[in-house]
N, C-alpha and C. Protein backbone atom coordinates (compact mmCIF):
# COMPACT_ATOMS: atom_id res chain seq x y z
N UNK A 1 8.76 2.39 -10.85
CA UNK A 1 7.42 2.65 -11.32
C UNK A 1 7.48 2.97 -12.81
N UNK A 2 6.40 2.55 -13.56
CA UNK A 2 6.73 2.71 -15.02
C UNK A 2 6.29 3.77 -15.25
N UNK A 3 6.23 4.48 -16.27
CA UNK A 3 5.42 5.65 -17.05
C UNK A 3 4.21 5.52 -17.59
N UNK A 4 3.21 6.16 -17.54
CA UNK A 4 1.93 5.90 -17.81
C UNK A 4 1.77 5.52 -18.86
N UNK A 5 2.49 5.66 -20.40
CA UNK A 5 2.17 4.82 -21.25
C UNK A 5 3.53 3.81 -21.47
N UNK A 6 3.23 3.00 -20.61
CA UNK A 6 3.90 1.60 -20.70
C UNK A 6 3.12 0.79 -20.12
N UNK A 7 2.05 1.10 -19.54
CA UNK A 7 1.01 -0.12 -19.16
C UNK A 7 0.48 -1.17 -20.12
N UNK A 8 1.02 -2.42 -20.20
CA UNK A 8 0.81 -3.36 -21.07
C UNK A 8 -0.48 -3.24 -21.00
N UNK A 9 -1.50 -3.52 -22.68
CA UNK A 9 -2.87 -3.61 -22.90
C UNK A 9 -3.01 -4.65 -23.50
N UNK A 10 -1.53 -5.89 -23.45
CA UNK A 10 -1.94 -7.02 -24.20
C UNK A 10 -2.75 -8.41 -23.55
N UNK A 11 -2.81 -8.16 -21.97
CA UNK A 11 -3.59 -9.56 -21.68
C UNK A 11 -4.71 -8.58 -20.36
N UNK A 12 -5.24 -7.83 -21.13
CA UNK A 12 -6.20 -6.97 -20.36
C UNK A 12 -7.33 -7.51 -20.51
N UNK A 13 -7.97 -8.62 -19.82
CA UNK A 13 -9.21 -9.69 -19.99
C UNK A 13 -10.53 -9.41 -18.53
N UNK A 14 -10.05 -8.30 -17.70
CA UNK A 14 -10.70 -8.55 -16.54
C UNK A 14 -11.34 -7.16 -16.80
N UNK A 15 -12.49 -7.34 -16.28
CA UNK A 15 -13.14 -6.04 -16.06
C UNK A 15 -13.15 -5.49 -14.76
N UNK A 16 -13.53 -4.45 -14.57
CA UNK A 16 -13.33 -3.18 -13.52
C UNK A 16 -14.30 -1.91 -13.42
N UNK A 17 -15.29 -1.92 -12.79
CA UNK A 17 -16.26 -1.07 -12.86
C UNK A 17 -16.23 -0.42 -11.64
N UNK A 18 -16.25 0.91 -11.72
CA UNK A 18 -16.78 1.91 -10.77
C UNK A 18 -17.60 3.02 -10.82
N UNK A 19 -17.97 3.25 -10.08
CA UNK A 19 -19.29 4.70 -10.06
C UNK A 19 -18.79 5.75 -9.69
N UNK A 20 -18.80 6.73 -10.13
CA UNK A 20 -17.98 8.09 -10.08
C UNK A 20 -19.19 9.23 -10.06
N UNK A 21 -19.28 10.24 -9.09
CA UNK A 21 -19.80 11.35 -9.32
C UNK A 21 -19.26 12.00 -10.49
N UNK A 22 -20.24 13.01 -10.96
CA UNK A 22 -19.83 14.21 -12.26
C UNK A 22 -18.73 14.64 -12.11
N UNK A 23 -18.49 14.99 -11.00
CA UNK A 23 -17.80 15.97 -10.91
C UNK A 23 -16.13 15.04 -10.72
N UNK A 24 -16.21 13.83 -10.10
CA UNK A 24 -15.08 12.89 -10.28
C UNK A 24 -14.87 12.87 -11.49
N UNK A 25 -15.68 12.55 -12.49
CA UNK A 25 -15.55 11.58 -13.54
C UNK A 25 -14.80 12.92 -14.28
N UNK A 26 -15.22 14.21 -14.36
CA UNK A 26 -14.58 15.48 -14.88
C UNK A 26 -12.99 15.65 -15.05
N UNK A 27 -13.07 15.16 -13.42
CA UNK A 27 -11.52 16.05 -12.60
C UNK A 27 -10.65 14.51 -13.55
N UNK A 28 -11.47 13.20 -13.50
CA UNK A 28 -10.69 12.12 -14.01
C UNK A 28 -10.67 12.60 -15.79
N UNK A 29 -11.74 12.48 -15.95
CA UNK A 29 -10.82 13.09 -17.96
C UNK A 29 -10.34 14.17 -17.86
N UNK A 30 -9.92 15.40 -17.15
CA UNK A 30 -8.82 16.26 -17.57
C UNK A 30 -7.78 15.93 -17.30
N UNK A 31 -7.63 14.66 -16.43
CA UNK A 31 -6.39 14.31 -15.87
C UNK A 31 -5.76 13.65 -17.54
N UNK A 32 -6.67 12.26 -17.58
CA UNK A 32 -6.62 11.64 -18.99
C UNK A 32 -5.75 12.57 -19.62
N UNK A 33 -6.92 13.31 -20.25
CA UNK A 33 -5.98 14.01 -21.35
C UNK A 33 -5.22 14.49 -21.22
N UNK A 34 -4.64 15.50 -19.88
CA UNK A 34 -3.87 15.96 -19.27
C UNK A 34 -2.14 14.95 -19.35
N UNK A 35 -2.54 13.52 -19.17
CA UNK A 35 -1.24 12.56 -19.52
C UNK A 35 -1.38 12.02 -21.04
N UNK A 36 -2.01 12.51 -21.22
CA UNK A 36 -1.77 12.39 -22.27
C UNK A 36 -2.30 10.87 -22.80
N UNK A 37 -2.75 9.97 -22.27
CA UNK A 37 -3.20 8.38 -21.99
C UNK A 37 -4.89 8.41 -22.96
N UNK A 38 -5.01 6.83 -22.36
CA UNK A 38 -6.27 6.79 -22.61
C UNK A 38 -7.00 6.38 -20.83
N UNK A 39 -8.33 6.68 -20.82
CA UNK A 39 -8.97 6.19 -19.58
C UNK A 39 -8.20 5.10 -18.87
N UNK A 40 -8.24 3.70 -19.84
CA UNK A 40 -7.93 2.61 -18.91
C UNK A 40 -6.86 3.19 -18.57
N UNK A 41 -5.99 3.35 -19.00
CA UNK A 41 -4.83 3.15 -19.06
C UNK A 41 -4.12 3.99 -17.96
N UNK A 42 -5.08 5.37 -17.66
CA UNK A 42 -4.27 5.98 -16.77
C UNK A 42 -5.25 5.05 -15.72
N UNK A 43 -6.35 4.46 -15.21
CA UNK A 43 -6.92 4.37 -14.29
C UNK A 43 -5.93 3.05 -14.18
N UNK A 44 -5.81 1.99 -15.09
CA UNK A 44 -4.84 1.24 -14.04
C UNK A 44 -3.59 1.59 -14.12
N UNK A 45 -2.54 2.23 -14.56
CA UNK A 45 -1.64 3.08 -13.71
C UNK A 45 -1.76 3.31 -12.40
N UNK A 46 -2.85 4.21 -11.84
CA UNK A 46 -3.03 4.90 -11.03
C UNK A 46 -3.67 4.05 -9.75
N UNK A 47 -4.32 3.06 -9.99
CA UNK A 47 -4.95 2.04 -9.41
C UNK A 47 -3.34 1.07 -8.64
N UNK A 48 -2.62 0.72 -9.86
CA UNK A 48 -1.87 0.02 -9.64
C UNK A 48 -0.43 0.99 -8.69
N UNK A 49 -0.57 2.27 -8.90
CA UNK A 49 0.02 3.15 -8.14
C UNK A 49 -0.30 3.11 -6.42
N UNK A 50 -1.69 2.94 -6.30
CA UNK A 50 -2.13 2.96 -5.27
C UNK A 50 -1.82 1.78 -4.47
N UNK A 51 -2.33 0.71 -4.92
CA UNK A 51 -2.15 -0.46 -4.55
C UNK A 51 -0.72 -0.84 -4.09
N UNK A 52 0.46 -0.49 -5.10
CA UNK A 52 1.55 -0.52 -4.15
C UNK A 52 1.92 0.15 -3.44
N UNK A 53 1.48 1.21 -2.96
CA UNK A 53 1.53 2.42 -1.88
C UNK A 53 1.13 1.48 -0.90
N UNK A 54 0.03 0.92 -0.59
CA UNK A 54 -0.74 0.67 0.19
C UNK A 54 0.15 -0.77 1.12
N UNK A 55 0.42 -1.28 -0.29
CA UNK A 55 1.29 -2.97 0.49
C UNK A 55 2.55 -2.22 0.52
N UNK A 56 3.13 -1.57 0.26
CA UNK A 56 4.90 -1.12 0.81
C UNK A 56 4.88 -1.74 2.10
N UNK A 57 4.43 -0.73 2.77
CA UNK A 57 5.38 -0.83 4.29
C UNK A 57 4.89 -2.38 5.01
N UNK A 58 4.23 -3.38 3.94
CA UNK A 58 3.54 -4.32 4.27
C UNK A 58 4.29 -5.61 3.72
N UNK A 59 5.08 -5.11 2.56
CA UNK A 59 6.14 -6.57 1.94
C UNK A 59 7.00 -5.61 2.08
N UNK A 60 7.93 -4.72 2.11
CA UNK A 60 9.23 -4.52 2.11
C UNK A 60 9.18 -3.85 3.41
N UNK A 61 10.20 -4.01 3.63
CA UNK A 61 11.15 -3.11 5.01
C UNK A 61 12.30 -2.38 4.66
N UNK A 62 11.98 -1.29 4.35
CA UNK A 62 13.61 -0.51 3.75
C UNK A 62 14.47 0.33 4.55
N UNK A 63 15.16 0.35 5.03
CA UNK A 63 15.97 1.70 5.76
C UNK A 63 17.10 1.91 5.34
N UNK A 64 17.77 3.27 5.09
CA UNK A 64 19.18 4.04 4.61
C UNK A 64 19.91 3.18 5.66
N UNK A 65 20.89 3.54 5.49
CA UNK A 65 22.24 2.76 6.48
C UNK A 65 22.21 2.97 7.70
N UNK A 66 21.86 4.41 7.92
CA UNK A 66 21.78 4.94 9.03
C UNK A 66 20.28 4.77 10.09
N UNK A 67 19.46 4.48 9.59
CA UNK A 67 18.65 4.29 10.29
C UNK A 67 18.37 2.49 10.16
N UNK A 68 19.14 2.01 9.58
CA UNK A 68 19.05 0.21 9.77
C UNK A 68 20.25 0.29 11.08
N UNK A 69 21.12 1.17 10.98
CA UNK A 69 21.84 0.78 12.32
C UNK A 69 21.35 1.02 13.81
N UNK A 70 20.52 2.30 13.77
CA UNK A 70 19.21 2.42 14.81
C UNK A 70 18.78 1.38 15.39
N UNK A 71 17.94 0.88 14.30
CA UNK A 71 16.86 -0.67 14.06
C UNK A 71 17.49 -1.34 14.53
N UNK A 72 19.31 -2.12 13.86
CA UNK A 72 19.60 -3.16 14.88
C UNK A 72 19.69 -2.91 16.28
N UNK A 73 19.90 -1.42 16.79
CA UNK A 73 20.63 -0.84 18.16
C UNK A 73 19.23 -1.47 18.82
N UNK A 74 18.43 -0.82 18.49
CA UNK A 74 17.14 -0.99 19.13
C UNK A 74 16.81 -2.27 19.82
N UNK A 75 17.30 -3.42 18.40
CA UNK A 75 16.66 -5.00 18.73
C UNK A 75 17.33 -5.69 19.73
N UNK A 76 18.72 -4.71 19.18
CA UNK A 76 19.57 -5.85 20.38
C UNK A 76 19.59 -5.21 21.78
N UNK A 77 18.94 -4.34 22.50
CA UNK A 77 18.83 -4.24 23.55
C UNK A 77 17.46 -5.19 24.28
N UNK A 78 17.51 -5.73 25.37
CA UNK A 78 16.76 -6.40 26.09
C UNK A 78 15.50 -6.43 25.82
N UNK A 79 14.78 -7.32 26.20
CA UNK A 79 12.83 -6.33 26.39
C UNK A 79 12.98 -5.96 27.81
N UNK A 80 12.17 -5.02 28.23
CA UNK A 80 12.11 -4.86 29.07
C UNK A 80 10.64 -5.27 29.50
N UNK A 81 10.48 -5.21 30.99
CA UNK A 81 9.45 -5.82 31.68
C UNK A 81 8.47 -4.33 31.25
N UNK A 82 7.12 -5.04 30.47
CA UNK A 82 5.91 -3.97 30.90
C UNK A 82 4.65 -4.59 31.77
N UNK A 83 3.97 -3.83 32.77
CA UNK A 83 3.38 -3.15 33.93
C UNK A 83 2.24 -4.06 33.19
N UNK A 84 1.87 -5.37 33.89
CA UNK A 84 0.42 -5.74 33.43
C UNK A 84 0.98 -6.76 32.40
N UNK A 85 1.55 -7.05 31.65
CA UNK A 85 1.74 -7.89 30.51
C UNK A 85 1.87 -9.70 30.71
N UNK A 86 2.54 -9.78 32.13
CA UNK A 86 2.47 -10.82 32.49
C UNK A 86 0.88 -11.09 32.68
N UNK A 87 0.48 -10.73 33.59
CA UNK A 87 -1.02 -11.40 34.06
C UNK A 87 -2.06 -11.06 32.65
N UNK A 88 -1.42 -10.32 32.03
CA UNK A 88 -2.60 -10.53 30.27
C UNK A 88 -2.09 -11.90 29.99
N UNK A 89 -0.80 -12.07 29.62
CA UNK A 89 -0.86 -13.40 28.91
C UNK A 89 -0.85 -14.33 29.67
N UNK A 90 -1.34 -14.95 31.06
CA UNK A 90 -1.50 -15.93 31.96
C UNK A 90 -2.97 -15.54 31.87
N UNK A 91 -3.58 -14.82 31.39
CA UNK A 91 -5.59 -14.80 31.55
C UNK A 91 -5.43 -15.75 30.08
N UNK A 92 -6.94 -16.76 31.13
CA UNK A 92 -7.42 -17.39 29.52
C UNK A 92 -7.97 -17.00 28.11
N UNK A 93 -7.54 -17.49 27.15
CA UNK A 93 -7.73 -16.79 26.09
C UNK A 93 -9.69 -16.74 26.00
N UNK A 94 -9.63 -15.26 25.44
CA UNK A 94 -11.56 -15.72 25.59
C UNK A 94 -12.47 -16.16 24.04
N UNK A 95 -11.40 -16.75 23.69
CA UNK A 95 -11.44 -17.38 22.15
C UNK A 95 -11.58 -19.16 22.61
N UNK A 96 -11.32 -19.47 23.10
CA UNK A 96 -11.11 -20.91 23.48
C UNK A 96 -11.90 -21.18 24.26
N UNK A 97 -12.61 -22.62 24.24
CA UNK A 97 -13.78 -22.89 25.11
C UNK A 97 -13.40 -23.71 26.10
C-alpha cells in the first residue's frame, strides 16, 4: 500500500462526486489536514484503500504455511454424501423452460 502522498495526480481526468453530511464532510477535513494531504488526494487513497479491502479475499487466496497445509488436508479428503443434495440436483432447474 503506498503512502498517502504518493498518489499520482498526473492522469487524474475522471470526476467523482459525493454528498456528505456536515458533520461527514468535518470529520473528512480534519482527517485531510490531519495527513497532512490535500482532499483528493486523501479521498482517493482512502477510496482506493477500500476498494482493495473489498476485492482481497475475491482475487487473492493467501494462507501462512501452516494453514495452506490445513487447506490441502481438507481438499484431499473425500466429499462426503449430504442429506437431500442428490434429489436438489436431479429437480428441474426452475430457470429453464
Amino acid at each position: 500500500m503506498r503512502p498517502l502522498d504518493s498518489v499520482s495526480t498526473r492522469s487524474r481526468n475522471r470526476r467523482i462526486e459525493v454528498r456528505a453530511t456536515a458533520e461527514d464532510r468535518l470529520l473528512i477535513d480534519r482527517a485531510v489536514i490531519a495527513s497532512g494531504t490535500d482532499l483528493t488526494g486523501f479521498v482517493i487513497t482512502h477510496l482506493r484503500l477500500a476498494a482493495q479491502q473489498v476485492l482481497a479475499d475475491r482475487e487473492h487466496f493467501c494462507l501462512d504455511p501452516e494453514a495452506l497445509d490445513a487447506w490441502e488436508r481438507m481438499n484431499e479428503r473425500p466429499a462426503r454424501p449430504l442429506k437431500g443434495l442428490r434429489a436438489l440436483m436431479d429437480r428441474p432447474s426452475p430457470f429453464q423452460e
